[in-house]
N, C-alpha and C. Protein backbone atom coordinates (compact mmCIF):
# COMPACT_ATOMS: atom_id res chain seq x y z
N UNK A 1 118.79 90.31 38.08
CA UNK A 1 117.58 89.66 38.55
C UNK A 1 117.41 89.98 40.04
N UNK A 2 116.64 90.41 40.32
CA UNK A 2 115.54 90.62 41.67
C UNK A 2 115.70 89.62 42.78
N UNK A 3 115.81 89.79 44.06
CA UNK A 3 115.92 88.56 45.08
C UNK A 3 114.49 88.10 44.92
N UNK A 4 113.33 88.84 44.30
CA UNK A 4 111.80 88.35 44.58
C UNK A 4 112.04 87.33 43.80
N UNK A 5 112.38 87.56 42.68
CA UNK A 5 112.09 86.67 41.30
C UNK A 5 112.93 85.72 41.43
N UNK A 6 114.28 86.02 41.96
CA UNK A 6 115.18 84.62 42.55
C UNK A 6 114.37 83.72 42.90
N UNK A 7 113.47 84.41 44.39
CA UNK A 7 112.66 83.35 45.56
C UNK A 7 111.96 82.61 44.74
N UNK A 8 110.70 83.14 44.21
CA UNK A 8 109.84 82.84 43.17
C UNK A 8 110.28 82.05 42.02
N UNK A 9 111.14 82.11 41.84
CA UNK A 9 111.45 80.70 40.45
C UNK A 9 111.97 79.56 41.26
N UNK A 10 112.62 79.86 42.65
CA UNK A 10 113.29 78.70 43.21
C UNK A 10 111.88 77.89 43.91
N UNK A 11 110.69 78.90 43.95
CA UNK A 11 109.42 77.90 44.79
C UNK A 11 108.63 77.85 43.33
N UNK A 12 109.24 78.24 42.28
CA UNK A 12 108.29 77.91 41.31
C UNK A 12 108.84 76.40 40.60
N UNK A 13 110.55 76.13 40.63
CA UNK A 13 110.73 75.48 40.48
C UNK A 13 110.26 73.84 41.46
N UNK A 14 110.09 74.37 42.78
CA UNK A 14 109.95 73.49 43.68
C UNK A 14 108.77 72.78 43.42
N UNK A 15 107.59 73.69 43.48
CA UNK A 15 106.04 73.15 42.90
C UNK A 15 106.23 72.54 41.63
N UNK A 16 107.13 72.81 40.55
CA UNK A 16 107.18 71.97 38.85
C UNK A 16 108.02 71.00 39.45
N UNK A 17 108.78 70.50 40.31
CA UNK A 17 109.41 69.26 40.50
C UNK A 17 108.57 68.27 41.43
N UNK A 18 107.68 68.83 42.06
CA UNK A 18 106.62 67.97 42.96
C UNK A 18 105.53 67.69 41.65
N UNK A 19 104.81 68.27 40.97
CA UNK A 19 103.96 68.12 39.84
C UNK A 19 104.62 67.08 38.66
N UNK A 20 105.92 67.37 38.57
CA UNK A 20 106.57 66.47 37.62
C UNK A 20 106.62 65.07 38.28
N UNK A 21 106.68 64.91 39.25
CA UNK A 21 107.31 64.04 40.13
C UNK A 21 106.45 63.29 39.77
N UNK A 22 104.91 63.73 40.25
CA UNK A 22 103.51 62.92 40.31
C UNK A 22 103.42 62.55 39.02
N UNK A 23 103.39 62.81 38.28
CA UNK A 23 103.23 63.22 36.69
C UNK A 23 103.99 61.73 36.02
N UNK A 24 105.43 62.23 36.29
CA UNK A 24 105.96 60.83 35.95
C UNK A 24 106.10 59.60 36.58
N UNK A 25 105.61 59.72 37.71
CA UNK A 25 105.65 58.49 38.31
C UNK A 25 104.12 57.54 37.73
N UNK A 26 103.27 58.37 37.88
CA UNK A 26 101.39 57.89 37.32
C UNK A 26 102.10 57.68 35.35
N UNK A 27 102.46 58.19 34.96
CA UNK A 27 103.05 57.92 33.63
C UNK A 27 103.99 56.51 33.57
N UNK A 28 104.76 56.66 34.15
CA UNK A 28 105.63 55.51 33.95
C UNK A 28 105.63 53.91 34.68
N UNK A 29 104.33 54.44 35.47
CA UNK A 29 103.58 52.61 35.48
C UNK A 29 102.42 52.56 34.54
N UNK A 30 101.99 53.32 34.18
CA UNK A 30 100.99 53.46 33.21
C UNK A 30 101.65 52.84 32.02
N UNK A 31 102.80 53.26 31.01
CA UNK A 31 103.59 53.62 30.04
C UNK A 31 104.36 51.85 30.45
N UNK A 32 104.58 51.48 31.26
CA UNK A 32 105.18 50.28 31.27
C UNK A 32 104.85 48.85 31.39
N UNK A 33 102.95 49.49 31.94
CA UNK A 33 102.40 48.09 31.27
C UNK A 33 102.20 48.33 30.16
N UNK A 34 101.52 49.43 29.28
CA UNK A 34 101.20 49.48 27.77
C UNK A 34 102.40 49.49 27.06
N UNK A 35 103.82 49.68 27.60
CA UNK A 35 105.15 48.88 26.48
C UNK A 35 105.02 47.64 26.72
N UNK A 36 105.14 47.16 28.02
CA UNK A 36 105.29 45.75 27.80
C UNK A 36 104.30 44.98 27.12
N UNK A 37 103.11 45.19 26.82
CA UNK A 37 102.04 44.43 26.10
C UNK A 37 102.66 44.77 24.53
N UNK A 38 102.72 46.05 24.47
CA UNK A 38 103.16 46.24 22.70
C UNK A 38 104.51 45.76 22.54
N UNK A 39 106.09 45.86 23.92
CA UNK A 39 106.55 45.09 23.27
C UNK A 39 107.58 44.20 24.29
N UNK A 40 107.19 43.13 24.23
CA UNK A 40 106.99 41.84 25.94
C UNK A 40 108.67 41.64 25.78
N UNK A 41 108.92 42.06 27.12
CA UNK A 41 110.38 41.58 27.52
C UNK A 41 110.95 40.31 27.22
N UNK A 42 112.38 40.06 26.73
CA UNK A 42 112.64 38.80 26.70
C UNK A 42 113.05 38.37 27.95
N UNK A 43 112.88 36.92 28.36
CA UNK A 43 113.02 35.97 29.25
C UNK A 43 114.53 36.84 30.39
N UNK A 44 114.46 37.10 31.81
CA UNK A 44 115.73 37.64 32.07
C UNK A 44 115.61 39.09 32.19
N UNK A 45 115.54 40.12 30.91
CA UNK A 45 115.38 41.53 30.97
C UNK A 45 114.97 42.11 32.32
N UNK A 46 113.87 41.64 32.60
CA UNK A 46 113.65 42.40 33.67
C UNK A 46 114.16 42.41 35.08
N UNK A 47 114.90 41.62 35.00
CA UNK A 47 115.94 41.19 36.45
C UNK A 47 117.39 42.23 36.29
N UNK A 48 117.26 42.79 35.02
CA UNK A 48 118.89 43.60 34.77
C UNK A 48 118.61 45.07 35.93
N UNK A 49 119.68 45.96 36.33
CA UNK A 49 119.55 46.90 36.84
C UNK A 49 118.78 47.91 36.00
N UNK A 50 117.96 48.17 36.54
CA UNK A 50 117.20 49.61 35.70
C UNK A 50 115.78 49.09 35.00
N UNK A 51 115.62 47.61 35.51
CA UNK A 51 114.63 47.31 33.94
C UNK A 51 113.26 47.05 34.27
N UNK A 52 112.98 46.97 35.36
CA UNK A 52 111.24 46.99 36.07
C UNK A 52 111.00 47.72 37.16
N UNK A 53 110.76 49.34 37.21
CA UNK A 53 110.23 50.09 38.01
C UNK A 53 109.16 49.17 39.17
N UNK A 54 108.47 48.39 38.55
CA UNK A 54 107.43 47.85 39.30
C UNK A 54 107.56 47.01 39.89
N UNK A 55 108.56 45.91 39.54
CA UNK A 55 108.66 44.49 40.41
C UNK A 55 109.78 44.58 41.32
N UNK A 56 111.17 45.68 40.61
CA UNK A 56 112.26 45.30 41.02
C UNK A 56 112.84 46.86 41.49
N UNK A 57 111.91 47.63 42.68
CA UNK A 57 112.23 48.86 42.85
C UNK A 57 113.74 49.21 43.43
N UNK A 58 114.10 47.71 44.17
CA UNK A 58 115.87 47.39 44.72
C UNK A 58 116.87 47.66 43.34
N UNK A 59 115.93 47.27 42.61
CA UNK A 59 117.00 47.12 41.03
C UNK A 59 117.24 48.41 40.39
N UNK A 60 116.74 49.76 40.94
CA UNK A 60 116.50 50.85 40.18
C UNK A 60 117.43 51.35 40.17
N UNK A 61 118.12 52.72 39.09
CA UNK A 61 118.76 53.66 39.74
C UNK A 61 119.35 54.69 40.60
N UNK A 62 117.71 54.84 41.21
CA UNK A 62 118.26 55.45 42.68
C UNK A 62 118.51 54.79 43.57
N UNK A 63 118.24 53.62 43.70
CA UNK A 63 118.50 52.71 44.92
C UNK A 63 119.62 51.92 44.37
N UNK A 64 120.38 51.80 43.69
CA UNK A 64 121.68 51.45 43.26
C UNK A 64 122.50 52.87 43.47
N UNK A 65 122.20 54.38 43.32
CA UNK A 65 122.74 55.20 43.55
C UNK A 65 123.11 55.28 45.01
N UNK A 66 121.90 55.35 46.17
CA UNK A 66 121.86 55.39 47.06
C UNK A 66 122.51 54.48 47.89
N UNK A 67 122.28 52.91 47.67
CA UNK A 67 123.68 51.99 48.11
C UNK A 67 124.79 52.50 47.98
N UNK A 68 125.39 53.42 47.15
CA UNK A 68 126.92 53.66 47.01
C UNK A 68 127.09 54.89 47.29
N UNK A 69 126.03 55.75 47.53
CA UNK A 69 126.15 56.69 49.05
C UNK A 69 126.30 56.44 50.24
N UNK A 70 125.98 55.69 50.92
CA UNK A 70 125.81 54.71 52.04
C UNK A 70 126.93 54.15 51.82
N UNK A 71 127.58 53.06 51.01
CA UNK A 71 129.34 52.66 51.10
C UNK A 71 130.09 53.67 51.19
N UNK A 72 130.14 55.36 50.13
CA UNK A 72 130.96 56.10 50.71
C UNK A 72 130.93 57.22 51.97
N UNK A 73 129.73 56.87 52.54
CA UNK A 73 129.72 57.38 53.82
C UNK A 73 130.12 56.45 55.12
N UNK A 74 130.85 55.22 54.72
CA UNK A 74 130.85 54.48 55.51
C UNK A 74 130.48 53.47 55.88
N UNK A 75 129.34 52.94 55.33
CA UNK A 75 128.00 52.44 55.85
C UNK A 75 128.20 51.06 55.02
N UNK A 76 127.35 49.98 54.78
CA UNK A 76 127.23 48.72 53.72
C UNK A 76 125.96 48.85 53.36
N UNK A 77 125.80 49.44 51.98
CA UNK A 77 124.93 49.36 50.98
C UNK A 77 123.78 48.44 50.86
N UNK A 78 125.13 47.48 50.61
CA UNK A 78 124.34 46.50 49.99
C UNK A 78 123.53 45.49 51.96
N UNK A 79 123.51 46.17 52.61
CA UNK A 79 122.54 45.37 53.60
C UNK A 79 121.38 46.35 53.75
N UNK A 80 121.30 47.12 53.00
CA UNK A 80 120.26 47.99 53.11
C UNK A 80 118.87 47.15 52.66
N UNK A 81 117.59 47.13 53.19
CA UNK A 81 116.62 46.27 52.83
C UNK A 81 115.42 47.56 52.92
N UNK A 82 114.48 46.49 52.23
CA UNK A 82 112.91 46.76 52.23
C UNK A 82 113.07 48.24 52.59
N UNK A 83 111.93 48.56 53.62
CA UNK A 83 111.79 50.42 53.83
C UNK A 83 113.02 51.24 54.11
N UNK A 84 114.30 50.92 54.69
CA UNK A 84 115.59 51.67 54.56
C UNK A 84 115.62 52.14 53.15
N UNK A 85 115.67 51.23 52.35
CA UNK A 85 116.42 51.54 50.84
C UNK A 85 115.40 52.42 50.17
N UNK A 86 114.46 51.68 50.29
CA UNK A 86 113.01 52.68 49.50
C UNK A 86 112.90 53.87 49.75
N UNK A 87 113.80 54.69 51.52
CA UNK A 87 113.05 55.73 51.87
C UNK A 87 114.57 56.65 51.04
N UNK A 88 115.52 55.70 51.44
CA UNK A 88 116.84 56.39 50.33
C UNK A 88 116.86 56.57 49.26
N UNK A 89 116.38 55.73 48.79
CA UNK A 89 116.03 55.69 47.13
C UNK A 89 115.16 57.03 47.05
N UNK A 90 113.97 57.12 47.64
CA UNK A 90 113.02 58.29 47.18
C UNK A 90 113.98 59.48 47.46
N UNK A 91 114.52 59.63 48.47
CA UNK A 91 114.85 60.78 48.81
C UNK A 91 116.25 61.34 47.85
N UNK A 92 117.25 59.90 47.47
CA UNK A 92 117.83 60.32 46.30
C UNK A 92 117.61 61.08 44.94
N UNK A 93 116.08 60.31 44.48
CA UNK A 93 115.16 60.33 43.38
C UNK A 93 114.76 62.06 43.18
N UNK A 94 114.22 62.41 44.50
CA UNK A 94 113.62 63.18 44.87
C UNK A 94 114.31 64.71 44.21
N UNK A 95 116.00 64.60 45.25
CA UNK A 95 116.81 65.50 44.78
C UNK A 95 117.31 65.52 43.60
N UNK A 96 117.25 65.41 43.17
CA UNK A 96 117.56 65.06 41.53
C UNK A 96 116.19 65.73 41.14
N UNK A 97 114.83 65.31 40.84
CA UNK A 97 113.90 65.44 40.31
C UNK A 97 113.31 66.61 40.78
N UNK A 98 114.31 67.49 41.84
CA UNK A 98 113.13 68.83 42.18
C UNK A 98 114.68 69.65 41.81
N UNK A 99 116.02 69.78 41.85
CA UNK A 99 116.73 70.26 41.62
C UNK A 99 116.63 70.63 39.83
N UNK A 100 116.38 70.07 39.21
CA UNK A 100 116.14 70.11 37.25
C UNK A 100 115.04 71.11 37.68
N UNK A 101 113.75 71.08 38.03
CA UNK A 101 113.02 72.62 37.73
C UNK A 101 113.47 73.75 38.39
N UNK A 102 114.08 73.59 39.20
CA UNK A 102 113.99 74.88 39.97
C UNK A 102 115.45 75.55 39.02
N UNK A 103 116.35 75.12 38.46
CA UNK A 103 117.38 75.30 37.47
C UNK A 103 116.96 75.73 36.28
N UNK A 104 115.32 74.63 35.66
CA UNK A 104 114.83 75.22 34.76
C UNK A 104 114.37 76.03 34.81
N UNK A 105 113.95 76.61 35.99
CA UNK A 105 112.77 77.48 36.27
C UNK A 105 113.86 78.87 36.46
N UNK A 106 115.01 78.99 37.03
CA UNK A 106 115.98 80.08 37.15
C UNK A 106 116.50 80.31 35.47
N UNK A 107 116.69 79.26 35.31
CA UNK A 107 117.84 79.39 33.82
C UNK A 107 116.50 80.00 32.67
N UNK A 108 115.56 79.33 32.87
CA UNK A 108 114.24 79.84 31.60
C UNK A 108 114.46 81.47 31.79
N UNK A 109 114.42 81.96 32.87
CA UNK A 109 114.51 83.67 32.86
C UNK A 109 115.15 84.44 31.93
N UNK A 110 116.77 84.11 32.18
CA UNK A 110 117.15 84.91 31.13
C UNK A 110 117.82 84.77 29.87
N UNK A 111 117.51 83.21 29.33
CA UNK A 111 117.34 82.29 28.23
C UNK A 111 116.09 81.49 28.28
N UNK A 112 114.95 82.32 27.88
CA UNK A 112 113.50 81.93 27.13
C UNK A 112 113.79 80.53 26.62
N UNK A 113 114.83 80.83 25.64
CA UNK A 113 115.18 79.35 24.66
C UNK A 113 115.18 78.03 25.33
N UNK A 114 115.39 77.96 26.78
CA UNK A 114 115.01 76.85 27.42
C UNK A 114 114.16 76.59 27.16
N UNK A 115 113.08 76.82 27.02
CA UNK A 115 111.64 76.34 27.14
C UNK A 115 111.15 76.03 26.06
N UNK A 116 112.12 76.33 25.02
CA UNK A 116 111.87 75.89 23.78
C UNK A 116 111.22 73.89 23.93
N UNK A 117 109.81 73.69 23.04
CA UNK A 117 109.43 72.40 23.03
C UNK A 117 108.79 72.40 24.21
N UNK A 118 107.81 73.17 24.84
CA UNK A 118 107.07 73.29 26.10
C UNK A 118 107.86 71.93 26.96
N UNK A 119 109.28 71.82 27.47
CA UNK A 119 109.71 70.94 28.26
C UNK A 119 109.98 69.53 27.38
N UNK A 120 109.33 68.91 26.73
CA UNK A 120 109.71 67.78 26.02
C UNK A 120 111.60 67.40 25.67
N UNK A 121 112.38 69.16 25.45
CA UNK A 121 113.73 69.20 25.20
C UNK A 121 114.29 68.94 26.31
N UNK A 122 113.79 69.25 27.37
CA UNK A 122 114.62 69.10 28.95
C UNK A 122 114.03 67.88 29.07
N UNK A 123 113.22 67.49 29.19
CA UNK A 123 112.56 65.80 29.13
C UNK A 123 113.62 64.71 28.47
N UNK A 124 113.87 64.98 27.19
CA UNK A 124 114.53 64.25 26.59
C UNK A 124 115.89 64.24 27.08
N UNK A 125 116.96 65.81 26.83
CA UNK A 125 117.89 65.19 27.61
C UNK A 125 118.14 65.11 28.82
N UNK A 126 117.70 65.07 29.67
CA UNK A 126 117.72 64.90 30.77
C UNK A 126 117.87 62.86 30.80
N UNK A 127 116.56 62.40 30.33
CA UNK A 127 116.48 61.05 29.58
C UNK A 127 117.94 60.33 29.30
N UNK A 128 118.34 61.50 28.42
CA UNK A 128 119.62 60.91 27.46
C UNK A 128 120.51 61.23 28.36
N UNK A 129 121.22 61.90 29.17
CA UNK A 129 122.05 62.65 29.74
C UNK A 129 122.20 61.53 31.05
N UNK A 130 121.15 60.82 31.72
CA UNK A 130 121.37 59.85 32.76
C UNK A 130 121.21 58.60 32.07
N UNK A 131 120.03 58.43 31.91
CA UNK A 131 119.83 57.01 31.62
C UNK A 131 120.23 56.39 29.94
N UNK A 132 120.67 57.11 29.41
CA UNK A 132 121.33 56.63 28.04
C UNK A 132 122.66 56.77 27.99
N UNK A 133 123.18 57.62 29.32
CA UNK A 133 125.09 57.68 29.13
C UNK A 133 125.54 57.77 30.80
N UNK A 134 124.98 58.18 31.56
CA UNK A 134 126.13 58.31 33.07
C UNK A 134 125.65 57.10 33.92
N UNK A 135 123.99 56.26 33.72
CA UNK A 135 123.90 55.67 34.69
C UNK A 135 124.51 54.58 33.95
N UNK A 136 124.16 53.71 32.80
CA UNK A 136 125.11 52.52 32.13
C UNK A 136 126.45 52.98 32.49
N UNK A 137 127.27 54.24 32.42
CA UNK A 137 128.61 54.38 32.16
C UNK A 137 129.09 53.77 33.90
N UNK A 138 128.04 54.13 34.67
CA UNK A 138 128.66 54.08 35.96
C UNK A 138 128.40 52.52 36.60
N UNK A 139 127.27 52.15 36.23
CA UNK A 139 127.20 50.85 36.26
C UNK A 139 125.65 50.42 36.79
N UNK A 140 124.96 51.31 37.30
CA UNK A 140 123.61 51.19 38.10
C UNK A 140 122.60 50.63 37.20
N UNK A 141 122.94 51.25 36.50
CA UNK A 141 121.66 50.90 35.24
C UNK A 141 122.65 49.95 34.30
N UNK A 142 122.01 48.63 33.05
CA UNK A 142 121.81 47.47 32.24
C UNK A 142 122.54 48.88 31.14
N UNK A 143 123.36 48.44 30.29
CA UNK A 143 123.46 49.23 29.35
C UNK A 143 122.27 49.14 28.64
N UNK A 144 122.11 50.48 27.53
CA UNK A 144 120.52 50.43 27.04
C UNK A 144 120.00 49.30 25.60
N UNK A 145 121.39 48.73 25.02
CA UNK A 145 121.51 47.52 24.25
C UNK A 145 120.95 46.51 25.16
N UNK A 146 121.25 46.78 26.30
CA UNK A 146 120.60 45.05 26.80
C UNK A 146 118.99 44.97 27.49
N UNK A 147 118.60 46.40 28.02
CA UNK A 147 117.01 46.22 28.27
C UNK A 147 116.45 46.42 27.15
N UNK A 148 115.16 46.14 27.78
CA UNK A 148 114.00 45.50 27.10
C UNK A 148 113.32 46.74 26.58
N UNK A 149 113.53 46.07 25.62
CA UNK A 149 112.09 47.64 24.39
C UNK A 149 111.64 48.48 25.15
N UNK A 150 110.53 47.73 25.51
CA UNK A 150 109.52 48.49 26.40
C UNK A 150 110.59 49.31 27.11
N UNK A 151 111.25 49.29 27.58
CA UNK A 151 112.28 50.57 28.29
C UNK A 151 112.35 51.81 27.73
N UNK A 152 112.47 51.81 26.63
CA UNK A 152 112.07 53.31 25.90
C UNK A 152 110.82 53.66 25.96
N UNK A 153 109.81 53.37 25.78
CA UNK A 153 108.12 53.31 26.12
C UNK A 153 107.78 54.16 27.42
N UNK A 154 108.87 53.46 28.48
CA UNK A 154 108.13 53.66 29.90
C UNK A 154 109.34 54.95 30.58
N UNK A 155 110.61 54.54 30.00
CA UNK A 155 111.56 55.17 31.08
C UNK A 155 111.57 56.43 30.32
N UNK A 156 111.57 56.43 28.80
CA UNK A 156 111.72 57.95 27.99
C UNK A 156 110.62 58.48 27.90
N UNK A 157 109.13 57.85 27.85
CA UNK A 157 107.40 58.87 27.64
C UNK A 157 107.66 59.12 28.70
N UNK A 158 107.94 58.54 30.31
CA UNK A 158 107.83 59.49 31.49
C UNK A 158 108.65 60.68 31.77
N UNK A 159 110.11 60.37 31.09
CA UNK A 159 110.54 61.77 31.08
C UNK A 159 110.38 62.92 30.08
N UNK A 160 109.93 62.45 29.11
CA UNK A 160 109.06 63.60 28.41
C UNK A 160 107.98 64.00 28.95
N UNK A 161 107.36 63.27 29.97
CA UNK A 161 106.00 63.69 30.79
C UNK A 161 106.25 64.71 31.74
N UNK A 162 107.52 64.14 32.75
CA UNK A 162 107.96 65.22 33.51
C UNK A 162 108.83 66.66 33.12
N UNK A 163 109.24 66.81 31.88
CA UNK A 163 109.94 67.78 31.22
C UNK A 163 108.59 68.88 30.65
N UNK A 164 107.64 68.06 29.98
CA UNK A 164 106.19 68.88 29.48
C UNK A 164 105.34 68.65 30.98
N UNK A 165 105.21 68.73 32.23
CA UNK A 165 104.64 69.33 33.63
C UNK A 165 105.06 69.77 33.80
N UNK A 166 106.36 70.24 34.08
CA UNK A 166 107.61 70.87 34.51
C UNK A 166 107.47 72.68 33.98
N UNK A 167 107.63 71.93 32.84
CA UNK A 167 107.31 73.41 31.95
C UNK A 167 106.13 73.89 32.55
N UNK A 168 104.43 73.34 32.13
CA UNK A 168 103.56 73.87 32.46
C UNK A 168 103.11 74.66 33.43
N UNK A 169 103.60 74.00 34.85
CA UNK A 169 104.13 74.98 36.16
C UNK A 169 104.84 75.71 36.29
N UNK A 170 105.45 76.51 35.23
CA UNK A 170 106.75 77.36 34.87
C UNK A 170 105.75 78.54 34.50
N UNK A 171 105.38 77.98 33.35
CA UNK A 171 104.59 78.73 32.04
C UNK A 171 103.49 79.18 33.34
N UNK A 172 102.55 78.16 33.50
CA UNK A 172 101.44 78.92 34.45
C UNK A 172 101.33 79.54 35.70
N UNK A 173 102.56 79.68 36.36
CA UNK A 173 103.01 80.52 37.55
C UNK A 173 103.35 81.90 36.52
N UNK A 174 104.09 81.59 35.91
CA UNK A 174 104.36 83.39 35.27
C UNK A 174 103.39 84.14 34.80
N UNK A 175 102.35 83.46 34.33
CA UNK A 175 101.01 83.83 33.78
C UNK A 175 100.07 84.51 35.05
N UNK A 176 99.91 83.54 35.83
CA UNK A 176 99.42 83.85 37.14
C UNK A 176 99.92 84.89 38.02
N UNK A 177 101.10 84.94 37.88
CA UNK A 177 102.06 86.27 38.68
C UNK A 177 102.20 87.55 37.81
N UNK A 178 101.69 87.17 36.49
CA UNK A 178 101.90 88.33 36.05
C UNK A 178 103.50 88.22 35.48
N UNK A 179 104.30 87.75 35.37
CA UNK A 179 105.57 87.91 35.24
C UNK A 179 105.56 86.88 33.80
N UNK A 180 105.01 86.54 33.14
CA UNK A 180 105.24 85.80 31.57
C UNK A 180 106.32 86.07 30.96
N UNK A 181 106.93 84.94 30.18
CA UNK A 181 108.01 85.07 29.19
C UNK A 181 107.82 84.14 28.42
N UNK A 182 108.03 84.63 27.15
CA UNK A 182 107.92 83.52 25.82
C UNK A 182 108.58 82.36 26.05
């Protein structure tokens, strides 16, 4: 592989992790009032780690990640407040969520078969791979027995949202460059 095509999948990946980003974030407040109406948290749920993007952004996974970056750099986590944590949290969130395309976007090259399921397959495990086994295992996130329905609704349609954008900025940069692959 080419240093061009290196550069180019690593800024192609960069643009599908900013597009995904938007993508699932407008998805997964969208996706989490229409679970919770179809299917209403019990009393509690939403106070667990991981279980309301919207009310309880302190409660999330990246900002439970990011507290215990901050303890092993030294620091106390847990006094982290309001805009400190939020700007850690994003920026945790962030790396994570632009590092997956630009991987997908290198690795699709010379295994097509990635892309198998226009992204929905990297959507999903990606889904399954954190939030159904390393963040419960580690402790940030409610194991997935104890949140609330609606948690599959909001936390798994958005990462199938960002896995199918992801792709699409893959697919339509190669198209556009001239450089396509099945």
């Amino acid at each position: 592989m080419t240093t061009t095509r290196v550069v180019l999948d690593v800024a192609t990946g960069l643009l599908a992790g900013w597009v995904g980003v938007q993508a699932k974030a407008k998805a997964e407040s969208t996706l989490q009032v229409w679970g919770e109406r179809l299917l209403p948290p019990r009393p509690g749920q939403k106070d667990l780690p991981g279980a309301d993007p919207a009310g309880h952004g302190d409660r999330m996974p990246p900002s439970e990640l990011y507290r215990r970056l901050v303890d092993l750099r030294g620091g106390d986590g847990d006094a982290l407040q309001g805009d400190e944590l939020e700007a850690g949290a994003v920026w945790f969130h962030r790396a994570l969520a632009y590092g997956y395309p630009v991987v997908y976007s290198l690795a699709s090259r010379p295994v097509p078969l990635v892309r198998a399921g226009g992204g929905t397959l990297g959507g999903a495990a990606l889904f399954a791979a954190f939030h159904g086994t390393l963040l419960p295992a580690t402790g940030v996130q409610a194991r997935v027995s104890d949140l609330p329905k609606a948690w599959w609704v909001w936390e798994g349609g958005s990462h199938l949202v960002f896995g199918i954008a992801v792709d699409v900025v893959v697919g339509t940069v190669r198209r556009l460059t001239g450089d396509a692959i099945p």
